[in-house]
N, C-alpha and C. Protein backbone atom coordinates (compact mmCIF):
# COMPACT_ATOMS: atom_id res chain seq x y z
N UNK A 1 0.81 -1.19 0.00
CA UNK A 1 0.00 0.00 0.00
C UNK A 1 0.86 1.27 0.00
N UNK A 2 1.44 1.13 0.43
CA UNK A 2 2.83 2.45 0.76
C UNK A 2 3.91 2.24 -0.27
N UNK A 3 4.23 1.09 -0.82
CA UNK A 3 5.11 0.95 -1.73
C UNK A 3 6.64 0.97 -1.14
N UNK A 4 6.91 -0.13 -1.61
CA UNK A 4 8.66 -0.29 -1.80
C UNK A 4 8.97 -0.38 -0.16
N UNK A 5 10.02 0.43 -0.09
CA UNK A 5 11.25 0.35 1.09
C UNK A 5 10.03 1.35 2.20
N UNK A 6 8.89 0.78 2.56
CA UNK A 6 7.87 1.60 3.81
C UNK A 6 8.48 1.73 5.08
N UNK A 7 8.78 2.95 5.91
CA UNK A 7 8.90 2.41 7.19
C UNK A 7 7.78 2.21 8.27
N UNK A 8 6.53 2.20 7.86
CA UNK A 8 5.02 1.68 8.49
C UNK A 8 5.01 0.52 8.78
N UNK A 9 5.97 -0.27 9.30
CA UNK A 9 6.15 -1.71 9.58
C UNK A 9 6.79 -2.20 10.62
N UNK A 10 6.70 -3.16 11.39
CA UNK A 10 7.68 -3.12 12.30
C UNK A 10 7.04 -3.70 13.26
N UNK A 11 7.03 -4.81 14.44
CA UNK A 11 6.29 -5.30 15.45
C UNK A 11 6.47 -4.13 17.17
N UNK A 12 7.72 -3.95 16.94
CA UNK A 12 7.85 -3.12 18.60
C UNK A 12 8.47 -1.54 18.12
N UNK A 13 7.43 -0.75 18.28
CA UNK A 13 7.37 0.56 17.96
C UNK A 13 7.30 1.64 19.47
N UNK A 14 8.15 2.13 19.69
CA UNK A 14 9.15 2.60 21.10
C UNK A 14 7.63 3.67 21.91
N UNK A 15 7.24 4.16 21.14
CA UNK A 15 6.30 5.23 21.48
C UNK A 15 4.93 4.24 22.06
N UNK A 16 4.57 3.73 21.20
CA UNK A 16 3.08 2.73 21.50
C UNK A 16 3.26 2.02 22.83
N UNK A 17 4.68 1.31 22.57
CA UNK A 17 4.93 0.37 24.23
C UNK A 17 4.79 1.28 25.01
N UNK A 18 5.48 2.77 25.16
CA UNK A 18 5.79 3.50 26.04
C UNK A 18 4.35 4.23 27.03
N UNK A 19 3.28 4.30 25.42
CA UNK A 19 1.77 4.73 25.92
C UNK A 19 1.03 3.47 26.46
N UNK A 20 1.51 2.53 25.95
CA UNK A 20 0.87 1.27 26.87
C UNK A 20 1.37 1.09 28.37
N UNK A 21 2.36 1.66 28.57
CA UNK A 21 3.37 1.00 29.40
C UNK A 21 2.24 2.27 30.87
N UNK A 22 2.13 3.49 30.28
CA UNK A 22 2.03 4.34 31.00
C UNK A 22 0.46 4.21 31.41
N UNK A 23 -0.38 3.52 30.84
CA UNK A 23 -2.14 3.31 30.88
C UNK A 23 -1.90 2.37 31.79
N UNK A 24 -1.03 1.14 31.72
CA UNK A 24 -1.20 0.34 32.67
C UNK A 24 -1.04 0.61 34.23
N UNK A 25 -0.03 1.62 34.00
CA UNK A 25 0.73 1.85 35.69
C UNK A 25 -0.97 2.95 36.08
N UNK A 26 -1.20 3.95 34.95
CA UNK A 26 -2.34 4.34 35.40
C UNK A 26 -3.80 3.48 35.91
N UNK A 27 -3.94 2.51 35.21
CA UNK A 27 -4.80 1.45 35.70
C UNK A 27 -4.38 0.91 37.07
N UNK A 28 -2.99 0.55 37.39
CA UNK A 28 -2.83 -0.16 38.56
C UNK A 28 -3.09 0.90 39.34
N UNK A 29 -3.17 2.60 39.38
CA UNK A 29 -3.06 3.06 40.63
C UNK A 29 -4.99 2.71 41.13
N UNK A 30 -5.36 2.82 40.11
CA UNK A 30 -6.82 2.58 40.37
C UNK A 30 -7.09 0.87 40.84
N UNK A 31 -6.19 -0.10 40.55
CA UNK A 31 -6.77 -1.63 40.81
C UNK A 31 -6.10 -2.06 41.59
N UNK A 32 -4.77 -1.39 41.85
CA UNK A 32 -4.17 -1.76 42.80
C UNK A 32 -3.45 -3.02 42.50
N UNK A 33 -3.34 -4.03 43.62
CA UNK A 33 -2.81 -5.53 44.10
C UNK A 33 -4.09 -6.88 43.64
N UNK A 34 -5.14 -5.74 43.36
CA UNK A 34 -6.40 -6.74 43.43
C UNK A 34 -6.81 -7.16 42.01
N UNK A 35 -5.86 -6.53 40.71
CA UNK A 35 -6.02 -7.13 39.18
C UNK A 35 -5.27 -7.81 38.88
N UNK A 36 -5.11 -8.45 38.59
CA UNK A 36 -4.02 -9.49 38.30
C UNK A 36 -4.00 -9.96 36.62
N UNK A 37 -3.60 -10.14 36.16
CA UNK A 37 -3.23 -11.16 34.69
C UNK A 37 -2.31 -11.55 34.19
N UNK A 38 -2.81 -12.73 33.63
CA UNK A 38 -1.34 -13.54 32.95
C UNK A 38 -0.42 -13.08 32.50
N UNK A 39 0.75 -13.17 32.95
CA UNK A 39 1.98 -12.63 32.21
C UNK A 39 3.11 -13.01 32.15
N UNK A 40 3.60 -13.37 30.88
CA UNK A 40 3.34 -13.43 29.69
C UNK A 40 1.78 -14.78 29.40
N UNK A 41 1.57 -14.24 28.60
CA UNK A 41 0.55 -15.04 27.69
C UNK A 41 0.67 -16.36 28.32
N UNK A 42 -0.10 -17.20 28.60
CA UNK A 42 -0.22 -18.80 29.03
C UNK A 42 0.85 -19.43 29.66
N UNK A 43 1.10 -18.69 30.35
CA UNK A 43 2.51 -19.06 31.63
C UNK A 43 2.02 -19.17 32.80
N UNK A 44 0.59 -18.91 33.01
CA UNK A 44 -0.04 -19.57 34.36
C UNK A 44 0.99 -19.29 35.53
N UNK A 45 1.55 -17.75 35.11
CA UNK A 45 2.12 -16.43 36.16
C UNK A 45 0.69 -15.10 36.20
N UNK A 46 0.35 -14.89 37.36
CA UNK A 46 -0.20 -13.77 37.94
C UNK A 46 0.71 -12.53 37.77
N UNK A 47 0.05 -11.76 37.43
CA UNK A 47 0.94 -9.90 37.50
C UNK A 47 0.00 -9.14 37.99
N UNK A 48 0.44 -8.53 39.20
CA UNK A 48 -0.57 -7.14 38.73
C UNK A 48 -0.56 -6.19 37.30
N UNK A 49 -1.03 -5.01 37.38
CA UNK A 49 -0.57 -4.05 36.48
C UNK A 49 0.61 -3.65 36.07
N UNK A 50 1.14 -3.26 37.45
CA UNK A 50 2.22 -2.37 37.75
C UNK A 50 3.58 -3.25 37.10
N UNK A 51 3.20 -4.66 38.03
CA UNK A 51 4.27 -5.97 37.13
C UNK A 51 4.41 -5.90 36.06
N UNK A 52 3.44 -5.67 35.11
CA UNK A 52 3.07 -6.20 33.84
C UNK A 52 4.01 -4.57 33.14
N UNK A 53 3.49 -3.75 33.30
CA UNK A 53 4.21 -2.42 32.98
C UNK A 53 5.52 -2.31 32.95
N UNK A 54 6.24 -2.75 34.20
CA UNK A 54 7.81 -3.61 34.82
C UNK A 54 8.54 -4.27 33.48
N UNK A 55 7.70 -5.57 33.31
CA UNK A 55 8.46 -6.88 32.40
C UNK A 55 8.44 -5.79 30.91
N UNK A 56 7.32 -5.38 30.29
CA UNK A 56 7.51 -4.95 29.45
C UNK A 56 8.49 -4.02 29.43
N UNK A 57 8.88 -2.83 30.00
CA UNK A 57 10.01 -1.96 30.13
C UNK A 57 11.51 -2.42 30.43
N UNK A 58 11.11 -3.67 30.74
CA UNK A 58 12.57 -4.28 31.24
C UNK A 58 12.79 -4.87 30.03
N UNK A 59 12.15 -5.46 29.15
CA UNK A 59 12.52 -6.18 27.53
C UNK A 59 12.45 -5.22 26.28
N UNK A 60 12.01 -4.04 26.84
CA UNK A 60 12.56 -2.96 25.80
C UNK A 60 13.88 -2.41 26.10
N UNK A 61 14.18 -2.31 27.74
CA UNK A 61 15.56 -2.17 28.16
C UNK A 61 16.65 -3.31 27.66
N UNK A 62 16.00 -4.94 27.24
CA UNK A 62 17.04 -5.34 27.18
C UNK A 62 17.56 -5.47 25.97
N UNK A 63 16.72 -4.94 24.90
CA UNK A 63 17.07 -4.55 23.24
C UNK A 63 18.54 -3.55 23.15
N UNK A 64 18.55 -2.80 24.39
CA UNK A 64 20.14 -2.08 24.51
C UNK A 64 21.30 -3.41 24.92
N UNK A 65 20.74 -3.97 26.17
CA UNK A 65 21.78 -4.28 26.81
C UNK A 65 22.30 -5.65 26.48
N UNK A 66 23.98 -5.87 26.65
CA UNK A 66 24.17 -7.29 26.04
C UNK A 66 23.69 -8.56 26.79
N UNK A 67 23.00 -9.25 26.25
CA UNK A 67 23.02 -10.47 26.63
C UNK A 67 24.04 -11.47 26.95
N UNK A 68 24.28 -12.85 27.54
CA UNK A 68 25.08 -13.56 27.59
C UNK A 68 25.80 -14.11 26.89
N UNK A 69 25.91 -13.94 25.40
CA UNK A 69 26.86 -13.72 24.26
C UNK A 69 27.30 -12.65 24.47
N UNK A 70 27.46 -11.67 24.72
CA UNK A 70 27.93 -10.31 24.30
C UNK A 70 27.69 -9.69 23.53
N UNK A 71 26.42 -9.88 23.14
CA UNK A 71 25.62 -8.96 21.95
C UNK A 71 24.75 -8.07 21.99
N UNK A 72 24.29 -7.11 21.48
CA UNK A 72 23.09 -5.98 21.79
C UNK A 72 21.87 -6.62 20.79
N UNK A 73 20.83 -6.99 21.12
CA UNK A 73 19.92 -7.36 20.06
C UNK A 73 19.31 -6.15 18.95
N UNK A 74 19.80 -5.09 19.75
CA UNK A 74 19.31 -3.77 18.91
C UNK A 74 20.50 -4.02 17.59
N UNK A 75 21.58 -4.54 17.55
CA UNK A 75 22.46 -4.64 16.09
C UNK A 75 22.06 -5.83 15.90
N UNK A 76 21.26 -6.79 16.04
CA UNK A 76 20.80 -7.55 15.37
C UNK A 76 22.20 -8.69 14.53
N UNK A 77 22.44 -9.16 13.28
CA UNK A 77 23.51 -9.79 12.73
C UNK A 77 24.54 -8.68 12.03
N UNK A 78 24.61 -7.38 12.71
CA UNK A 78 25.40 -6.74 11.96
C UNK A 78 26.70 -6.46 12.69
N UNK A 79 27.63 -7.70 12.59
CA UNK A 79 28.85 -8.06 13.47
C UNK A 79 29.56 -7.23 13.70
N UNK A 80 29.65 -6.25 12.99
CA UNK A 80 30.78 -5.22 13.51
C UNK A 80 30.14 -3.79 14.05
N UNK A 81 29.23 -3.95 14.02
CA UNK A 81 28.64 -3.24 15.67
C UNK A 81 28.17 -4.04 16.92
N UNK A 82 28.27 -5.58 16.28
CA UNK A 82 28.96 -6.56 17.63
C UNK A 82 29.73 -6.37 18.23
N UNK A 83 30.79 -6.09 17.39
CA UNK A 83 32.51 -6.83 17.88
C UNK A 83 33.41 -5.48 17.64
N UNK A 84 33.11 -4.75 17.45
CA UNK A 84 33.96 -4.13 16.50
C UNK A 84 33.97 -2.55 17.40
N UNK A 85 35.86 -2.84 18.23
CA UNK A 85 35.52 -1.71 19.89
C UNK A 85 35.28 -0.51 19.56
N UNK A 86 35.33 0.13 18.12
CA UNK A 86 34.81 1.37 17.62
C UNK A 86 33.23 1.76 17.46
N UNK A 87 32.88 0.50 17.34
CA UNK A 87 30.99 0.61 17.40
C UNK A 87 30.39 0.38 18.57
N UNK A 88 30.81 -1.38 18.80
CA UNK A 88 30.27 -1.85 19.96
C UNK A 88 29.28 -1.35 21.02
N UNK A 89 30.39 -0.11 21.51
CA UNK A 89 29.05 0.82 22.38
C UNK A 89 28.68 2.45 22.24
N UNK A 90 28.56 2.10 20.93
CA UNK A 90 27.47 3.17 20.24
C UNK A 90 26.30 2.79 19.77
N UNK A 91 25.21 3.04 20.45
CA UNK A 91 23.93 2.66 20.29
C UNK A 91 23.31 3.84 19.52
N UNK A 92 22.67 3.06 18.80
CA UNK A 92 21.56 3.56 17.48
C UNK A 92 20.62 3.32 18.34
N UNK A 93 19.22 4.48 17.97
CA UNK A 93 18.24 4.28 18.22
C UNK A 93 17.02 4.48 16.84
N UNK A 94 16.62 3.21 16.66
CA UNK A 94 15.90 2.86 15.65
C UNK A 94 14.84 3.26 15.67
N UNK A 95 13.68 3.39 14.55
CA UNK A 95 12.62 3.95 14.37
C UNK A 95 11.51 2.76 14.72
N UNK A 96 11.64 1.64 14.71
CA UNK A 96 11.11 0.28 15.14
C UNK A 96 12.56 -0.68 15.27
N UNK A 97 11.56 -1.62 16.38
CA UNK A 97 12.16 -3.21 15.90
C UNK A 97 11.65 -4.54 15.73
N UNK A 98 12.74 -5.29 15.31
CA UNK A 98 12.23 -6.95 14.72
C UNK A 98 12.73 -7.84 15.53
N UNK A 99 12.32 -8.59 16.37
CA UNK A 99 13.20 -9.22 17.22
C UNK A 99 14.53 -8.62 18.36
N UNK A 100 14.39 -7.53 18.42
CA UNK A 100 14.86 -7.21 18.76
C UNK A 100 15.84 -5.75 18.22
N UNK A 101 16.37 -6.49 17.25
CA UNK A 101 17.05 -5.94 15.83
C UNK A 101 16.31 -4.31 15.55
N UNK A 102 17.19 -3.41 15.74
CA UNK A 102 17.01 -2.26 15.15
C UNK A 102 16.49 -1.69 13.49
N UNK A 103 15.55 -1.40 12.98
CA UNK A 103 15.38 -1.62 12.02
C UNK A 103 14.51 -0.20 11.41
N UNK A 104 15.03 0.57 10.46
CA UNK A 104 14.13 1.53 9.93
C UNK A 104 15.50 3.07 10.23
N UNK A 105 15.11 4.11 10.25
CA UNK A 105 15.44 4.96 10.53
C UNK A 105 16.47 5.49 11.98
N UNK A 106 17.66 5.07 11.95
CA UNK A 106 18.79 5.39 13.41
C UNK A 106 18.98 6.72 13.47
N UNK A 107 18.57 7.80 12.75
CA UNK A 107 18.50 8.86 13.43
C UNK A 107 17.56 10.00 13.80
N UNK A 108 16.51 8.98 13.89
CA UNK A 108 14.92 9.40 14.70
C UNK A 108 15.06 8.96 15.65
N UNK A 109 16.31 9.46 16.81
CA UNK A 109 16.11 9.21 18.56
C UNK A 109 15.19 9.30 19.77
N UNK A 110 14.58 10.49 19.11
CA UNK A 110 13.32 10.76 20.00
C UNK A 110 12.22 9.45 20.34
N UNK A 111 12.32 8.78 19.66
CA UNK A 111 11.12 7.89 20.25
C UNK A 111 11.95 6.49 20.90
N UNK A 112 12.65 5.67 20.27
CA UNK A 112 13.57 4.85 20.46
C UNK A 112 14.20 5.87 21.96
N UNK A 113 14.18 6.83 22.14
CA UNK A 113 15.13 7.60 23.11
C UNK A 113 14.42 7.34 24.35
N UNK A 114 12.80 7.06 23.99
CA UNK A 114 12.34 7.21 25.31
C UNK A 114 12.38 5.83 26.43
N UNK A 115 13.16 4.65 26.29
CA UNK A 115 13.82 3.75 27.15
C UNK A 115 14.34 4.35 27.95
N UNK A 116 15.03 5.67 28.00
CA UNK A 116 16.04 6.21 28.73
C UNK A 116 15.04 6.20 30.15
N UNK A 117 13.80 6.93 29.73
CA UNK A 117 12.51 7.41 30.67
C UNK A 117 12.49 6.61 31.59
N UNK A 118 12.24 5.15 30.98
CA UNK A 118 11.62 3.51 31.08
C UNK A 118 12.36 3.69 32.29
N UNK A 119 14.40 3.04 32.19
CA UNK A 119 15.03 3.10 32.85
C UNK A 119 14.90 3.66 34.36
N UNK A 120 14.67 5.19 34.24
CA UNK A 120 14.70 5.80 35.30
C UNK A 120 13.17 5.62 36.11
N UNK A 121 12.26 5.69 35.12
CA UNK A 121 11.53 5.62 36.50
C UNK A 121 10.93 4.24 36.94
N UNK A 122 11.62 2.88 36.14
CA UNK A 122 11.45 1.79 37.11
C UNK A 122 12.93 1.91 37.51
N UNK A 123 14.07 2.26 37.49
CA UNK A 123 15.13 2.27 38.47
C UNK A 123 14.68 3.15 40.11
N UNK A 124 13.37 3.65 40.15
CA UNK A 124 13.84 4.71 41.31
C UNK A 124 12.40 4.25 41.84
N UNK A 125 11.68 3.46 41.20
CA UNK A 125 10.02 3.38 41.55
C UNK A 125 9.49 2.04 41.71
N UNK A 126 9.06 1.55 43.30
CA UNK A 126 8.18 0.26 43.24
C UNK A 126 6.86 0.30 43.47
N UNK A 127 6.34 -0.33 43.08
CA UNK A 127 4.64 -0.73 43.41
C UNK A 127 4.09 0.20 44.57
N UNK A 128 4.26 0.25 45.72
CA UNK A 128 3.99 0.84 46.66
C UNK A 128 4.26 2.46 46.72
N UNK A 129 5.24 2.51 46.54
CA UNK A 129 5.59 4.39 46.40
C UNK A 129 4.55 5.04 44.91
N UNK A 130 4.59 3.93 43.87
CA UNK A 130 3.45 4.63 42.69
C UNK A 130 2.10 4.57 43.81
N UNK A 131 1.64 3.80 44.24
CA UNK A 131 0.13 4.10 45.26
C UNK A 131 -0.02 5.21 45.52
N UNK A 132 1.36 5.34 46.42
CA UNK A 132 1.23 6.27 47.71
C UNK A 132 1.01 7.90 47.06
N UNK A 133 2.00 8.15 45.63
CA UNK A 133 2.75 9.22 45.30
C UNK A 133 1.53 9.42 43.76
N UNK A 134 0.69 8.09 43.30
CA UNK A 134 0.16 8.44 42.47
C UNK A 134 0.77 8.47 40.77
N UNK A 135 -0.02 8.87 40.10
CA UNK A 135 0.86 8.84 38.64
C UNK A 135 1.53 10.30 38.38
N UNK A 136 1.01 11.15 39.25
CA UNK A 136 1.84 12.37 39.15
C UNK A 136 3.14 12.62 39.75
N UNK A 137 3.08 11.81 40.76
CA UNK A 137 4.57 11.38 41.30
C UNK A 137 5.63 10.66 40.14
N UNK A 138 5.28 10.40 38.94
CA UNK A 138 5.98 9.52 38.27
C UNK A 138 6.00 10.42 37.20
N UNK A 139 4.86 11.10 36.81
CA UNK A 139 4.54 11.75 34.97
C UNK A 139 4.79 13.13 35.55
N UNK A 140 4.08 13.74 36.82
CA UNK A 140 3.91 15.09 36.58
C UNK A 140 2.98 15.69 36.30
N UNK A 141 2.57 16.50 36.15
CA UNK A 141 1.59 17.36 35.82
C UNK A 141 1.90 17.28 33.98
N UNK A 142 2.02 18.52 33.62
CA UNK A 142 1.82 19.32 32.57
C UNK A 142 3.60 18.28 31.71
N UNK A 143 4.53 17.97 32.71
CA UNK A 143 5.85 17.80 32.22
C UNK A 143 6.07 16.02 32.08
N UNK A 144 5.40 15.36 31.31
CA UNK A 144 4.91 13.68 31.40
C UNK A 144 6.83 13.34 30.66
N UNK A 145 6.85 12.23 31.02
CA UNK A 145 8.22 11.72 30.78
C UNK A 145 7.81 10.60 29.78
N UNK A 146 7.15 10.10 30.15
CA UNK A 146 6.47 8.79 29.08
C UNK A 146 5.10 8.36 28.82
């Protein structure tokens, strides 16, 4: 429909997770401990919201970080931003991804950028302090981070 080389494609698109990511934590302040759902899909694991918001931000975090090969899944098979100590840890931030794999546009940071957000406010924020402090304790007013 778009023709040829489209970048309208792509399974994990940085912005959408990020507005999902942020409805949920808003749902948990309202459901609290008392909603629960499967997570992941048919793993017959309980999550609250807040969990569920967590795992997802933590597997968009781990598209940066190397895994137990020593690889970034964000370079995907492109070995010499594997291996190669001049690339290695220079991270692209892609316009979507495929498995992980960076794919589309690396210098549209702004959205791919917003992991950074992810990072910080599950590095500084658990379940209990979002209750207490609310979603404005996390977004803000007028100045939303994600």
């Amino acid at each position: 429909m778009f023709g040829g080389n489209s970048n309208w494609r792509g399974p994990v698109w940085m912005p959408v997770h990020a507005l999902i990511i942020r409805a949920l934590m808003h749902y948990y302040s309202y459901y609290g401990d008392n909603f629960k759902i499967e997570c992941p899909t048919r793993s017959c694991n309980a999550m609250n919201l807040f969990e569920v918001a967590r795992e997802i931000a933590d597997r968009l975090t781990r598209i940066f970080l190397r895994d137990q090969y020593d690889r970034r899944p964000v370079f995907g098979g492109a070995e010499k931003f594997q291996h190669d100590p001049h690339w290695r840890d220079h991270l692209l931030f892609y316009k979507y991804f495929h498995s992980g794999a960076g794919i589309g546009a690396s210098h549209q940071t702004g959205w791919a950028g917003l992991v950074a957000g992810l990072i910080e406010i599950f590095g500084k924020l658990d379940a209990e302090t979002f209750v207490k402090g609310g979603p404005k304790a996390v977004f803000g007013g007028e100045k939303d981070r994600v």
